[in-house]
Each structure stands twice: as C-alpha cells, then as structure tokens.
N, C-alpha and C. Protein backbone atom coordinates (compact mmCIF):
# COMPACT_ATOMS: atom_id res chain seq x y z
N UNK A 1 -0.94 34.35 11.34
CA UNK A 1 -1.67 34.38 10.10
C UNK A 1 -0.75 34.49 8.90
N UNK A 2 0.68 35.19 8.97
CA UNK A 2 1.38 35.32 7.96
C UNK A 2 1.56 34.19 7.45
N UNK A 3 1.88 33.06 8.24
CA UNK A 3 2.04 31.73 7.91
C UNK A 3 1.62 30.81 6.82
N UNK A 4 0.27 31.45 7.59
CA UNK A 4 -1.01 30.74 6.54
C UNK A 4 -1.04 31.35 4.95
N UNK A 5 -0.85 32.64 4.94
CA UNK A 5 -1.17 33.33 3.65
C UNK A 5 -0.34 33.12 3.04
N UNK A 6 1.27 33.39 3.51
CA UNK A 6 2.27 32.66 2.47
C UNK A 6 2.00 30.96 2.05
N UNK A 7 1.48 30.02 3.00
CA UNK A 7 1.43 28.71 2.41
C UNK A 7 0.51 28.67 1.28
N UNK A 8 -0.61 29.73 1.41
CA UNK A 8 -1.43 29.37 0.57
C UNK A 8 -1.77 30.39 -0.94
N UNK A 9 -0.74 31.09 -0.29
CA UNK A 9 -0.12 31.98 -1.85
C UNK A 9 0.92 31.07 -2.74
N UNK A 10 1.79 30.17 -2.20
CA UNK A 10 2.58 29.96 -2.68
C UNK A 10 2.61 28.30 -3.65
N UNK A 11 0.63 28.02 -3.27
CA UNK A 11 0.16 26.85 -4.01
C UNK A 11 0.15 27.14 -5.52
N UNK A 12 0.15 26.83 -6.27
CA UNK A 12 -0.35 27.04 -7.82
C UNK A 12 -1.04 26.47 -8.31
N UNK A 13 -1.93 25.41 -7.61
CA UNK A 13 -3.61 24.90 -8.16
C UNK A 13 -4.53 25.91 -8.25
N UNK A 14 -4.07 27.15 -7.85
CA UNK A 14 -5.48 28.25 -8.23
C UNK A 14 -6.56 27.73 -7.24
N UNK A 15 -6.52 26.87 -6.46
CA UNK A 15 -7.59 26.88 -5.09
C UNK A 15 -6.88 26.15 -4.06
N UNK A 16 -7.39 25.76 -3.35
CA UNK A 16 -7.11 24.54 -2.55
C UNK A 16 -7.55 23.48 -2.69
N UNK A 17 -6.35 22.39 -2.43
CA UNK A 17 -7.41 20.83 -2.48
C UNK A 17 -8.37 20.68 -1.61
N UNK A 18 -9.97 20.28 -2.10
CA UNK A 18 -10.43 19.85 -0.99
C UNK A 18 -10.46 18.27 -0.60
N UNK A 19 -9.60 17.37 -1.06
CA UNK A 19 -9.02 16.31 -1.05
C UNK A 19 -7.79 16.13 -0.56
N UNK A 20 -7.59 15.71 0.58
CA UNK A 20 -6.48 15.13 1.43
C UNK A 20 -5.89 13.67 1.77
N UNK A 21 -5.10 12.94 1.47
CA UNK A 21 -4.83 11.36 1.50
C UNK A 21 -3.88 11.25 2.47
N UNK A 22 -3.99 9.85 3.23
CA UNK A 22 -3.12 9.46 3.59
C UNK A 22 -3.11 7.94 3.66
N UNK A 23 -1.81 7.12 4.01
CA UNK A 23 -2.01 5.95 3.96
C UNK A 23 -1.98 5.19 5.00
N UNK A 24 -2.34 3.68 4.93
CA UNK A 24 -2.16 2.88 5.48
C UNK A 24 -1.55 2.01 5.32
N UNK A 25 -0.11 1.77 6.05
CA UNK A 25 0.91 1.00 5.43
C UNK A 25 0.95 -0.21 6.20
N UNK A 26 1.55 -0.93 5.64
CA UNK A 26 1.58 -2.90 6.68
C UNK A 26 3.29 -2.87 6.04
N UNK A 27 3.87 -3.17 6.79
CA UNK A 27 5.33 -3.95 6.83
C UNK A 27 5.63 -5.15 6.69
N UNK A 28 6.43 -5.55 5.75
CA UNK A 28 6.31 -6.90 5.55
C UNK A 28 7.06 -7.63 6.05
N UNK A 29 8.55 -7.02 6.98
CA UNK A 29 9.29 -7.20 8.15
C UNK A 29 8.35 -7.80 9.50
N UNK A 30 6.83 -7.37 9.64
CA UNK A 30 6.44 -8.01 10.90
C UNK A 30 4.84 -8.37 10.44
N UNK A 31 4.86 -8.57 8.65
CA UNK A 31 3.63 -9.28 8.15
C UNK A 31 3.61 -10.72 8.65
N UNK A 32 2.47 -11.40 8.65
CA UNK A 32 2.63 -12.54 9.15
C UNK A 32 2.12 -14.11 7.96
N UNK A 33 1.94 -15.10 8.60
CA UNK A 33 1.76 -16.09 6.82
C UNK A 33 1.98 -17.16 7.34
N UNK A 34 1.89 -18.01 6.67
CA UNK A 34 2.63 -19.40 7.32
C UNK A 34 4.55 -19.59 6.92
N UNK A 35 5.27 -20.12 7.67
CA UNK A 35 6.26 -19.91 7.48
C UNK A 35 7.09 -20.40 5.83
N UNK A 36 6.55 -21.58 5.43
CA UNK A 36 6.80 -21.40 4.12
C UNK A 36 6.63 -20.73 2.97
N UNK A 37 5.76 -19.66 3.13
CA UNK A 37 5.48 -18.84 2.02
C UNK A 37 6.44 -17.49 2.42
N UNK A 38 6.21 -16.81 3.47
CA UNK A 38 6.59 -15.28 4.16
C UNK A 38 7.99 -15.65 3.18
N UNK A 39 8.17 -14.22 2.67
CA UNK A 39 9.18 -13.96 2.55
C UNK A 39 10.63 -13.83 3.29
N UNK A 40 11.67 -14.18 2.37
CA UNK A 40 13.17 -14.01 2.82
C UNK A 40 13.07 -12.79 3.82
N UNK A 41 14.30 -12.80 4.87
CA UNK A 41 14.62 -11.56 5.79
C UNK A 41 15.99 -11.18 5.18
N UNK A 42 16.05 -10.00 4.98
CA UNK A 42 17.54 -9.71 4.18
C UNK A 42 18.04 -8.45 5.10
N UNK A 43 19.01 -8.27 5.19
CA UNK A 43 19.60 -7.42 5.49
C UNK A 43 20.25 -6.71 4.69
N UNK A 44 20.08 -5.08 4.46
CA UNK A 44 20.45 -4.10 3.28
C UNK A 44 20.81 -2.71 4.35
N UNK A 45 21.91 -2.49 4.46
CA UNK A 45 22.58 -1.10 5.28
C UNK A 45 21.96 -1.24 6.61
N UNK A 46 22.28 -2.03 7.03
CA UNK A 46 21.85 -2.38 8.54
C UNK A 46 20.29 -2.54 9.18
N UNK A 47 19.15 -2.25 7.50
CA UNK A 47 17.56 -2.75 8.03
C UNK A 47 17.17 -3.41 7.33
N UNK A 48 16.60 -4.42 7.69
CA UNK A 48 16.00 -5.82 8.20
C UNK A 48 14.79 -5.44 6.89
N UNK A 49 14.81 -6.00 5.70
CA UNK A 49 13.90 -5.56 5.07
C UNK A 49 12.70 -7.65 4.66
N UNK A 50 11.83 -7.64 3.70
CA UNK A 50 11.64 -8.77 3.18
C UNK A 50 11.78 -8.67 1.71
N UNK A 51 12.31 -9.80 1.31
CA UNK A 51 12.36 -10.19 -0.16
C UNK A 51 11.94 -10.88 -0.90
N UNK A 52 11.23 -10.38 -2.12
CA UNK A 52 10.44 -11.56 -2.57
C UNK A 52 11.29 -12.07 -4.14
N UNK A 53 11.44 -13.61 -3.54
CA UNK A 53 12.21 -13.93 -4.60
C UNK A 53 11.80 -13.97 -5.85
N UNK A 54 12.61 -14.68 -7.08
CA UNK A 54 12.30 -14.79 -8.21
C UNK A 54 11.02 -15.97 -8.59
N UNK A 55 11.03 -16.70 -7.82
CA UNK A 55 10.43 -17.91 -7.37
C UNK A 55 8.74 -17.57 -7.39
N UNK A 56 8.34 -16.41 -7.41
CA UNK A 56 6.91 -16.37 -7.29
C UNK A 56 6.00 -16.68 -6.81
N UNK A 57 6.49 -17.45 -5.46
CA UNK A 57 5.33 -17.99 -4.59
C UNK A 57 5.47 -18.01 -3.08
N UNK A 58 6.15 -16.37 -3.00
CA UNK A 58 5.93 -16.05 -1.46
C UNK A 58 5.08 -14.89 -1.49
N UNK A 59 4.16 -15.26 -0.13
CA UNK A 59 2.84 -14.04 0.35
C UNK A 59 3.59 -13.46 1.81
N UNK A 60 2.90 -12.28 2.22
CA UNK A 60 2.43 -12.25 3.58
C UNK A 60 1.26 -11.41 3.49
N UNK A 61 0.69 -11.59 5.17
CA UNK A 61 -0.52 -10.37 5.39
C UNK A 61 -0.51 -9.79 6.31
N UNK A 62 -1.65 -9.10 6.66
CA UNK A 62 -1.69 -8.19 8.11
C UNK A 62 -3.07 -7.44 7.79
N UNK A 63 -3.61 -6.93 8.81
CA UNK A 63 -4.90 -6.48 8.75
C UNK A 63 -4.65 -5.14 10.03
N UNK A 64 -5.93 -4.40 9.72
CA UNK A 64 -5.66 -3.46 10.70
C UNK A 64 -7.24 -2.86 10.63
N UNK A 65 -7.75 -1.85 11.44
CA UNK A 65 -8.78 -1.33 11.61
C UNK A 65 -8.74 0.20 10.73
N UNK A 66 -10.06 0.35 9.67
CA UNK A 66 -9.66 1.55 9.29
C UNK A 66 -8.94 2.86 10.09
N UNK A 67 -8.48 3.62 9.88
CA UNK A 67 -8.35 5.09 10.62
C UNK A 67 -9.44 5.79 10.93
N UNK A 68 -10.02 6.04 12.16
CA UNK A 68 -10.84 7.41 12.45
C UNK A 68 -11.06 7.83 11.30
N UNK A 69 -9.46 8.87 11.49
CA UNK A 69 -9.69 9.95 9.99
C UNK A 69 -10.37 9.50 8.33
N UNK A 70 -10.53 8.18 8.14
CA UNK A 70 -10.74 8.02 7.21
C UNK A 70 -12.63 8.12 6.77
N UNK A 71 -12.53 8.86 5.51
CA UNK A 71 -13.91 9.52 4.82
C UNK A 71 -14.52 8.31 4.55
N UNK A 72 -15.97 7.98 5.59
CA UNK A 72 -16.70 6.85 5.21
C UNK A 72 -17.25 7.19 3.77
N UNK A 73 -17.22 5.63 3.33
CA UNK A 73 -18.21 5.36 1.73
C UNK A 73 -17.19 5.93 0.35
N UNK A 74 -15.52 6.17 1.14
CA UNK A 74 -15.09 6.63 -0.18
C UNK A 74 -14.35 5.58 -0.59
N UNK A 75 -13.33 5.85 -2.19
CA UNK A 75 -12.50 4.53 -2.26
C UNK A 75 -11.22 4.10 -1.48
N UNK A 76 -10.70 2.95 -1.68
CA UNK A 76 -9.01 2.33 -0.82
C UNK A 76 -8.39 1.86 -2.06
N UNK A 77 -7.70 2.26 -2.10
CA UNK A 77 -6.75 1.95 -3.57
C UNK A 77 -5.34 1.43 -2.74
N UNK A 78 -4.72 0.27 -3.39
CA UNK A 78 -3.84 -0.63 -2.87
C UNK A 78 -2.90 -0.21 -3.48
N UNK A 79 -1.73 -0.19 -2.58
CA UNK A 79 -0.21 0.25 -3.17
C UNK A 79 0.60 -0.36 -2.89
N UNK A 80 1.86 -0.55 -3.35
CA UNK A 80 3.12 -0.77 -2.55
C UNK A 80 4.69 -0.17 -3.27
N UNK A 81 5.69 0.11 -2.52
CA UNK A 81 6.81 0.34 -2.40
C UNK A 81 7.93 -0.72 -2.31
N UNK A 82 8.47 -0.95 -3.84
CA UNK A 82 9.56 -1.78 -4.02
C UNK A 82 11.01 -1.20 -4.31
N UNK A 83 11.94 -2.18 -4.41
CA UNK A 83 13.31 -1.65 -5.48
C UNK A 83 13.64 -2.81 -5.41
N UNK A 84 14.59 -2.96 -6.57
CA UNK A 84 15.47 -4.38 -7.03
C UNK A 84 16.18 -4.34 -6.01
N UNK A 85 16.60 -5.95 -5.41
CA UNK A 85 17.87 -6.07 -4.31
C UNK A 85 19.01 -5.45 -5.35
N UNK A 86 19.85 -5.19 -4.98
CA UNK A 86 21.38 -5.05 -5.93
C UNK A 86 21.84 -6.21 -6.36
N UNK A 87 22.45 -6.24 -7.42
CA UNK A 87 23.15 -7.40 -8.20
C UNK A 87 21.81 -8.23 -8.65
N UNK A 88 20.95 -7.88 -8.67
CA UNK A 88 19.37 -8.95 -9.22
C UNK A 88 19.32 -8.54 -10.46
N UNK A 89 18.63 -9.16 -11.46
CA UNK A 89 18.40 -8.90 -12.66
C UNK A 89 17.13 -8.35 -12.66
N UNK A 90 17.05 -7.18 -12.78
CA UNK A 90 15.35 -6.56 -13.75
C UNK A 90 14.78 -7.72 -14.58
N UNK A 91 14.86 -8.38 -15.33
CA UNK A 91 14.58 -9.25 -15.64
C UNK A 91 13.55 -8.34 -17.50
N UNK A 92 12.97 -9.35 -18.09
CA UNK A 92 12.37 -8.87 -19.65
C UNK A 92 11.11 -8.51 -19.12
N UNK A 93 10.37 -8.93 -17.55
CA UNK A 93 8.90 -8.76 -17.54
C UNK A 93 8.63 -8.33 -15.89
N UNK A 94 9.97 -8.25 -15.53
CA UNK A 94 9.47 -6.95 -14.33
C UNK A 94 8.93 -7.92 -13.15
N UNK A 95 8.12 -8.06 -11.91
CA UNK A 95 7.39 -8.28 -11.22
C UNK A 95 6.03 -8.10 -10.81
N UNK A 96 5.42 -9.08 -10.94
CA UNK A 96 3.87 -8.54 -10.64
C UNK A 96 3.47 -9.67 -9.33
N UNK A 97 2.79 -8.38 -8.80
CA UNK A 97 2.10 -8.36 -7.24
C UNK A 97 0.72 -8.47 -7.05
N UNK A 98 0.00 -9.46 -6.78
CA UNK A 98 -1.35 -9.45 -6.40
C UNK A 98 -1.67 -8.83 -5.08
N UNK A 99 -2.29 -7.94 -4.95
CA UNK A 99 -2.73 -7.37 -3.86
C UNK A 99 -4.49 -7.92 -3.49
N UNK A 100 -4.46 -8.73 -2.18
CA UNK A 100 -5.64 -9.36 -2.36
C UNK A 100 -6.35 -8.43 -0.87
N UNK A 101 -8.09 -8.04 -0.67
CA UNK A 101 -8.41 -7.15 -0.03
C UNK A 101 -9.35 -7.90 0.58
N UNK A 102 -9.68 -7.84 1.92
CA UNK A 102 -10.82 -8.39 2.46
C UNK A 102 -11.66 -6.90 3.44
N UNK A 103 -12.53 -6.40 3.49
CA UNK A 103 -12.78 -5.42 3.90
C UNK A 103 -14.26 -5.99 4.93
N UNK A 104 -14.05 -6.32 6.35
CA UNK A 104 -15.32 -6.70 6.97
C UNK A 104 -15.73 -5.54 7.78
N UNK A 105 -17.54 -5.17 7.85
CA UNK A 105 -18.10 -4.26 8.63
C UNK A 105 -19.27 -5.13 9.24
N UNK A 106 -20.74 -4.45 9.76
CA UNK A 106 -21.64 -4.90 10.13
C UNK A 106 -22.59 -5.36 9.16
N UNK A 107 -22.29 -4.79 7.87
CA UNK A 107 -23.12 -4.95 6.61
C UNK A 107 -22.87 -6.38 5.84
N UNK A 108 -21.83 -6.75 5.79
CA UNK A 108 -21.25 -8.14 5.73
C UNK A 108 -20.04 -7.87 5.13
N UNK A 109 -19.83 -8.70 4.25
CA UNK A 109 -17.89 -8.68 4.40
C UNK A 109 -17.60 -8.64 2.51
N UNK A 110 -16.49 -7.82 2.13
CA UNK A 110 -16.84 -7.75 0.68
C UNK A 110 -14.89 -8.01 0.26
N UNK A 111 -14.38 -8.61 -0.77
CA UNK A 111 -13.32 -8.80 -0.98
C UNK A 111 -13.08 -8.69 -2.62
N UNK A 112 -11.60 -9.09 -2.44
CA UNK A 112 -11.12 -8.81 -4.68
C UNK A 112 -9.51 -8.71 -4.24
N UNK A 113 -9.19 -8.74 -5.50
CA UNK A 113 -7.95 -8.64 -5.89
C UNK A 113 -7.61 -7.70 -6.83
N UNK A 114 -6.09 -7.02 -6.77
CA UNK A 114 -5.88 -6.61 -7.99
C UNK A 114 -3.98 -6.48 -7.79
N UNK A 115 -4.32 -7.21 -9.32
CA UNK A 115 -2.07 -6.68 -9.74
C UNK A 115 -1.55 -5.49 -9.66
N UNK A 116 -0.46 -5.83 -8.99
CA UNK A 116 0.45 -4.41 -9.11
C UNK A 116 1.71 -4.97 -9.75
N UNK A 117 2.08 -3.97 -10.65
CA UNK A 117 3.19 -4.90 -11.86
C UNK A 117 4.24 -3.56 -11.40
N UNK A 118 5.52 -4.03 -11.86
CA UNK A 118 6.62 -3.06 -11.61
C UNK A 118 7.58 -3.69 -13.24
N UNK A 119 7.69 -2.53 -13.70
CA UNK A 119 8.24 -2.95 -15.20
C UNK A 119 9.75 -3.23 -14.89
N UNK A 120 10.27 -4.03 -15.65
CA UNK A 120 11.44 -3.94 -15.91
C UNK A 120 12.05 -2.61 -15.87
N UNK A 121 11.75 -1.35 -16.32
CA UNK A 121 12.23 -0.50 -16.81
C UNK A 121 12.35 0.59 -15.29
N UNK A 122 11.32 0.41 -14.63
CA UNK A 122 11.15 1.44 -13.44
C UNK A 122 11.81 0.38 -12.38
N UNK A 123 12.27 -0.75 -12.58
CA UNK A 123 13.05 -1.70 -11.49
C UNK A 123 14.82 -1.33 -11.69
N UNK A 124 14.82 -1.04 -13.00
CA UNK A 124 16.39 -0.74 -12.94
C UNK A 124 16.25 0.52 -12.94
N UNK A 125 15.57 1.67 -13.47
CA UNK A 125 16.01 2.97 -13.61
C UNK A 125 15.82 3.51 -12.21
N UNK A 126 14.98 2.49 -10.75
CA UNK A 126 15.06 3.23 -9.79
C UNK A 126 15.49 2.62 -8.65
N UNK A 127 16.79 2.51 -8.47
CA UNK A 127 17.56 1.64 -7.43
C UNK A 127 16.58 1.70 -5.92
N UNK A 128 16.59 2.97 -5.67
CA UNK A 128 15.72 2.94 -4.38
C UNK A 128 14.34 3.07 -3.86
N UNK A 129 13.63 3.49 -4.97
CA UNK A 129 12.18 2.69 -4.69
C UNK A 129 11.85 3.11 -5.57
N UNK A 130 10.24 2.46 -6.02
CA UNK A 130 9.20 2.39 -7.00
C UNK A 130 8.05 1.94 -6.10
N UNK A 131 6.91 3.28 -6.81
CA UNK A 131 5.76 2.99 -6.16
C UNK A 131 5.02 2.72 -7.19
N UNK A 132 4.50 2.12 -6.95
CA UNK A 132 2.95 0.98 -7.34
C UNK A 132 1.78 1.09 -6.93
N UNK A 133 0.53 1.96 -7.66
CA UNK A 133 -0.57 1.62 -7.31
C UNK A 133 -1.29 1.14 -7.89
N UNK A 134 -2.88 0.88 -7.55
CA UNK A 134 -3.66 0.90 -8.28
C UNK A 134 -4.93 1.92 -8.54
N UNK A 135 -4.81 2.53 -9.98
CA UNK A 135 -5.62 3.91 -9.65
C UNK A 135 -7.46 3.63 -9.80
N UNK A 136 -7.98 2.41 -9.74
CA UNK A 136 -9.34 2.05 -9.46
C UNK A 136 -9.69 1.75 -8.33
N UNK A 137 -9.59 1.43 -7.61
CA UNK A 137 -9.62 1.19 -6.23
C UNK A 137 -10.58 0.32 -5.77
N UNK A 138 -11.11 0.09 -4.73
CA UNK A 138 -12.34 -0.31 -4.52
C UNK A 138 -13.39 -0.04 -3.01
N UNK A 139 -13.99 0.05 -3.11
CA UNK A 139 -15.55 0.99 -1.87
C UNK A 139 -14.91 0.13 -1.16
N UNK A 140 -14.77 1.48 -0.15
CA UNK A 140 -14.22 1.38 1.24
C UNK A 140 -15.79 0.82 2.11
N UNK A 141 -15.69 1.60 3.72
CA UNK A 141 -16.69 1.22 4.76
C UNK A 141 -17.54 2.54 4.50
N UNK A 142 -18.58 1.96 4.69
CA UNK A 142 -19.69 2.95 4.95
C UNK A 142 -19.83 3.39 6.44
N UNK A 143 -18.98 2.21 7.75
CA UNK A 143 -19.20 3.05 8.94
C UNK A 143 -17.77 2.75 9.69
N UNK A 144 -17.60 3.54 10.85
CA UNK A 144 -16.32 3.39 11.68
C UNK A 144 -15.98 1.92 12.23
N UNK A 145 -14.51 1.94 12.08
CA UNK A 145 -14.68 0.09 13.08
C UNK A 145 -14.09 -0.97 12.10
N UNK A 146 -14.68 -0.64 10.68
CA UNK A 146 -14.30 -1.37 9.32
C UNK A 146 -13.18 -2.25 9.62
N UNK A 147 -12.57 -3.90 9.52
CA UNK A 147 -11.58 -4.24 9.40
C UNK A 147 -11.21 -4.47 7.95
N UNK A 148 -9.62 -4.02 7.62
CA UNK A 148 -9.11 -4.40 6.29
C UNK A 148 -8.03 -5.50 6.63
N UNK A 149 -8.28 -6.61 5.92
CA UNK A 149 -7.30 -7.92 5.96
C UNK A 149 -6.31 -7.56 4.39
N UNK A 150 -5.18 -7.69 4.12
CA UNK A 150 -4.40 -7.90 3.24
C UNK A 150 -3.58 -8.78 3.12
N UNK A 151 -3.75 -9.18 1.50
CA UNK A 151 -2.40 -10.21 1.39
C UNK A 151 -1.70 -9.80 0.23
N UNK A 152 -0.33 -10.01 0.61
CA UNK A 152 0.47 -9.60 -0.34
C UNK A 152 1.75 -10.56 -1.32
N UNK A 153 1.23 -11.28 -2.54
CA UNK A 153 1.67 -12.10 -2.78
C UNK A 153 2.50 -12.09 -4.57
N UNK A 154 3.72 -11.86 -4.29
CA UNK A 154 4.39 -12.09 -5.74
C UNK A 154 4.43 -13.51 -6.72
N UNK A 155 3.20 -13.10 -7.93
CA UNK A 155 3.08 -13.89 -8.50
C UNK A 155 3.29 -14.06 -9.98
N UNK A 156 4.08 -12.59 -10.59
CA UNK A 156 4.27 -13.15 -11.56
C UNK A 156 5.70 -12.24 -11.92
N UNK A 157 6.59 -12.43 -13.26
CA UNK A 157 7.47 -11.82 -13.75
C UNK A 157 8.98 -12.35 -13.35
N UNK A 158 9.73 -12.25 -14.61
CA UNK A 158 11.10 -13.18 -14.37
C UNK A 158 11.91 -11.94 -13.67
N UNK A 159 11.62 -10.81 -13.01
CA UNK A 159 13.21 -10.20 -12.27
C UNK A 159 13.48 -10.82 -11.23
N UNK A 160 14.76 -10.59 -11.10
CA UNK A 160 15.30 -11.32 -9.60
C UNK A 160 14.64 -10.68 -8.58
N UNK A 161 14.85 -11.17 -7.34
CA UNK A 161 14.55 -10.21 -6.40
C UNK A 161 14.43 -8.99 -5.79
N UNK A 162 13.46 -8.93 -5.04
CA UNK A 162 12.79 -7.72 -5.21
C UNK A 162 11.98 -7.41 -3.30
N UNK A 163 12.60 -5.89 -3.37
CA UNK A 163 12.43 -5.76 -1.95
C UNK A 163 11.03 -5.39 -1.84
N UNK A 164 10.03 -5.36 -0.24
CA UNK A 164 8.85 -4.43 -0.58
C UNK A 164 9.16 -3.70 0.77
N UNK A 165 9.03 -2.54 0.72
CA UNK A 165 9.95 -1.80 2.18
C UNK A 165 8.07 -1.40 2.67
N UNK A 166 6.70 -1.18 1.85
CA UNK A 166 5.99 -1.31 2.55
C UNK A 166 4.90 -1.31 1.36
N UNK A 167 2.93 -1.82 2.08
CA UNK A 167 2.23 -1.91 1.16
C UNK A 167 0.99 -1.84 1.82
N UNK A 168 -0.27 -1.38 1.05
CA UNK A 168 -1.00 -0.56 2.34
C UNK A 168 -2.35 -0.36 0.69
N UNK A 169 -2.85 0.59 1.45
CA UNK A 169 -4.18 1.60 0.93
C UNK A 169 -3.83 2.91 1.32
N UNK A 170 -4.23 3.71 -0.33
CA UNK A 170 -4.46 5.02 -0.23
C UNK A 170 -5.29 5.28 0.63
N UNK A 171 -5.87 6.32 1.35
CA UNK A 171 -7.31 6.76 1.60
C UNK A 171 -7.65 7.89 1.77
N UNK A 172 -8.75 8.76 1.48
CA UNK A 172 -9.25 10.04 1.62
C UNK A 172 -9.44 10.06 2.95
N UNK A 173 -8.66 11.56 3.65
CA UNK A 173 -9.33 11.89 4.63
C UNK A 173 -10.65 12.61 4.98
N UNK A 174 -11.54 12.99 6.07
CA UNK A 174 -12.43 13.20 6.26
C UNK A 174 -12.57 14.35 6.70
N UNK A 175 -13.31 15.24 6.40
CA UNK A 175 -13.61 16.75 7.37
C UNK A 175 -13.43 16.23 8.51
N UNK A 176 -13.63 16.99 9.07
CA UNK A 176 -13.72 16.98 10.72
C UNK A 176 -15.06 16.65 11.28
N UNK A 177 -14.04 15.71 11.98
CA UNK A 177 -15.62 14.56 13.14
C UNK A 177 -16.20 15.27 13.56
N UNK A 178 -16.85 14.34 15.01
CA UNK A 178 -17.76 15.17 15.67
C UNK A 178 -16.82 15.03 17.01
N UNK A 179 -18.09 15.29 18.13
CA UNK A 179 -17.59 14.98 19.39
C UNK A 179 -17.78 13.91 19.72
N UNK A 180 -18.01 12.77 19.25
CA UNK A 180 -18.71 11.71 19.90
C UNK A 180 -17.38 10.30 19.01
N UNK A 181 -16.71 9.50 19.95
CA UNK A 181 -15.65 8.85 19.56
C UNK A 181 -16.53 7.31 18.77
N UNK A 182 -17.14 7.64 18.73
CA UNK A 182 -17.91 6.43 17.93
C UNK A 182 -18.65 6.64 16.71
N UNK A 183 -19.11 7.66 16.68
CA UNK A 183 -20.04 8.34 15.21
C UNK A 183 -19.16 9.30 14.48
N UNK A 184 -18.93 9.69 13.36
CA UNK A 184 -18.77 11.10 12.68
C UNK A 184 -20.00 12.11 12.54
C-alpha cells in the first residue's frame, strides 16, 4: 500500500485522472502501398527507418482492429512521429501530412481526412523527433471488433526529407470490462 500512497501523493493535479490514453501505432518500415508510392528505406544508426521525400507524393497504410481496451463511442485522434533526415533542409514551409481514416463496424463504414503539418521551426529545433497531432479527432466505434484502415501520405511543404519512425491514433482507455471476451 505504501506504494500506492506515495504515487498518488506525489501527483499535483489535486485528483486523479479519470482519463487514461494509449496508442495505436502502424510502422511505416512494414506499412504496405503499392510499390511506387511507399516510401524510401533508409538506414540511420543501424534502423531501417522510411522516408518521405521532398517530392510529396509518397503514401503508405496499414489497418488493424481496435484494442479491447479501447472506450467504445469515444474519440481517435491521428498522430505521428517525425524528425528531419540530417543534412535535409527544414525548408520555409515545413511538411504536411494527410492522415486519411477509414473506420468499418456493423453499423456501416465512416471515413475523413485530416493534415498534420510539422513547421519548419519544430523540424530543425528537434533533430530527434516531433510529434504531431490532431487535437479534434474523430468518433471512434460504438462496438468491439471495429476495423481502422490508415493512410499515410506526404503532401505538402518544401523541407527535405523527413523520417516518420511511427503514426497511429490516440485513444481513451476503458474502465474495466466484463467477463465475457466479446461484450464490455
């Protein structure tokens, strides 16, 4: 119990969150696409990362099944994790990322897009990463099972190249299930 009381003495929100996140990340090392678009494979300190050039017209995607843990009917807010390759130019207008969402359940299937921009300014001042979200998000699944399709496609801004080490959805976790591996 000491454990507990020091962790939770030693918060300074004056309560506890009752909001917990975690993500869902896709790799763009084993995203998939047609082969002319997928991004460059680069090698940076011995891992295998993808690069999206200056060129503006490489995607990839990947899809995955929501998480268990994840709180039906809340929002998925799209992120990702970049840094400038070295020796690239930041460029006057940074990089911008369309993050495109396909979200299918039993109810039918609902989709959108939204930019994720990385300024010039947070591309050079942060050699080893910059995160990117978007803080509107959009309605997740109302039930377990949900598939999320993503595509991840650099489409606008003059910096040079630009790594994405990963890119995904926020998501709220959920109280605690039930007993039953199919319902909450």
């Amino acid at each position: 119990m000491s454990g507990i009381r020091f962790g939770l003495a030693s918060y300074s929100g004056g309560s506890i969150p009752d909001t917990v996140w975690d993500d869902l990340n896709f790799d763009p090392s084993s995203s998939g696409g047609p082969a002319a678009t997928l991004p460059d494979y680069v090698t940076i300190n011995n891992v295998a990362h993808r690069e999206f050039t200056g060129a503006n017209n490489q995607y990839c995607g990947d899809g995955q099944e929501l998480p268990h843990g994840y709180k039906l009917s809340s929002k998925l807010y799209p992120h990702i994790h970049v840094f400038l390759k070295a020796s690239e130019s930041a460029g006057t207008t940074g990089a911008t990322f369309t993050f495109y969402w396909e979200l299918r359940q039993t109810t039918g299937t609902t989709s959108g897009s939204v930019a994720l921009a990385a300024t010039s300014a947070a591309l050079s001042g942060n050699a080893h990463k910059v995160d990117i979200f978007d803080a509107t998000g959009f309605n997740g699944s109302a039930e377990l099972g949900a598939q999320l399709t993503v595509k991840l496609a650099r489409t606008a801004g003059n910096a040079g190249d630009v790594i994405v080490s990963t890119y995904g959805v926020h998501y709220e976790i959920d109280t605690m299930g039930s007993n039953n591996m199919a319902a909450k």
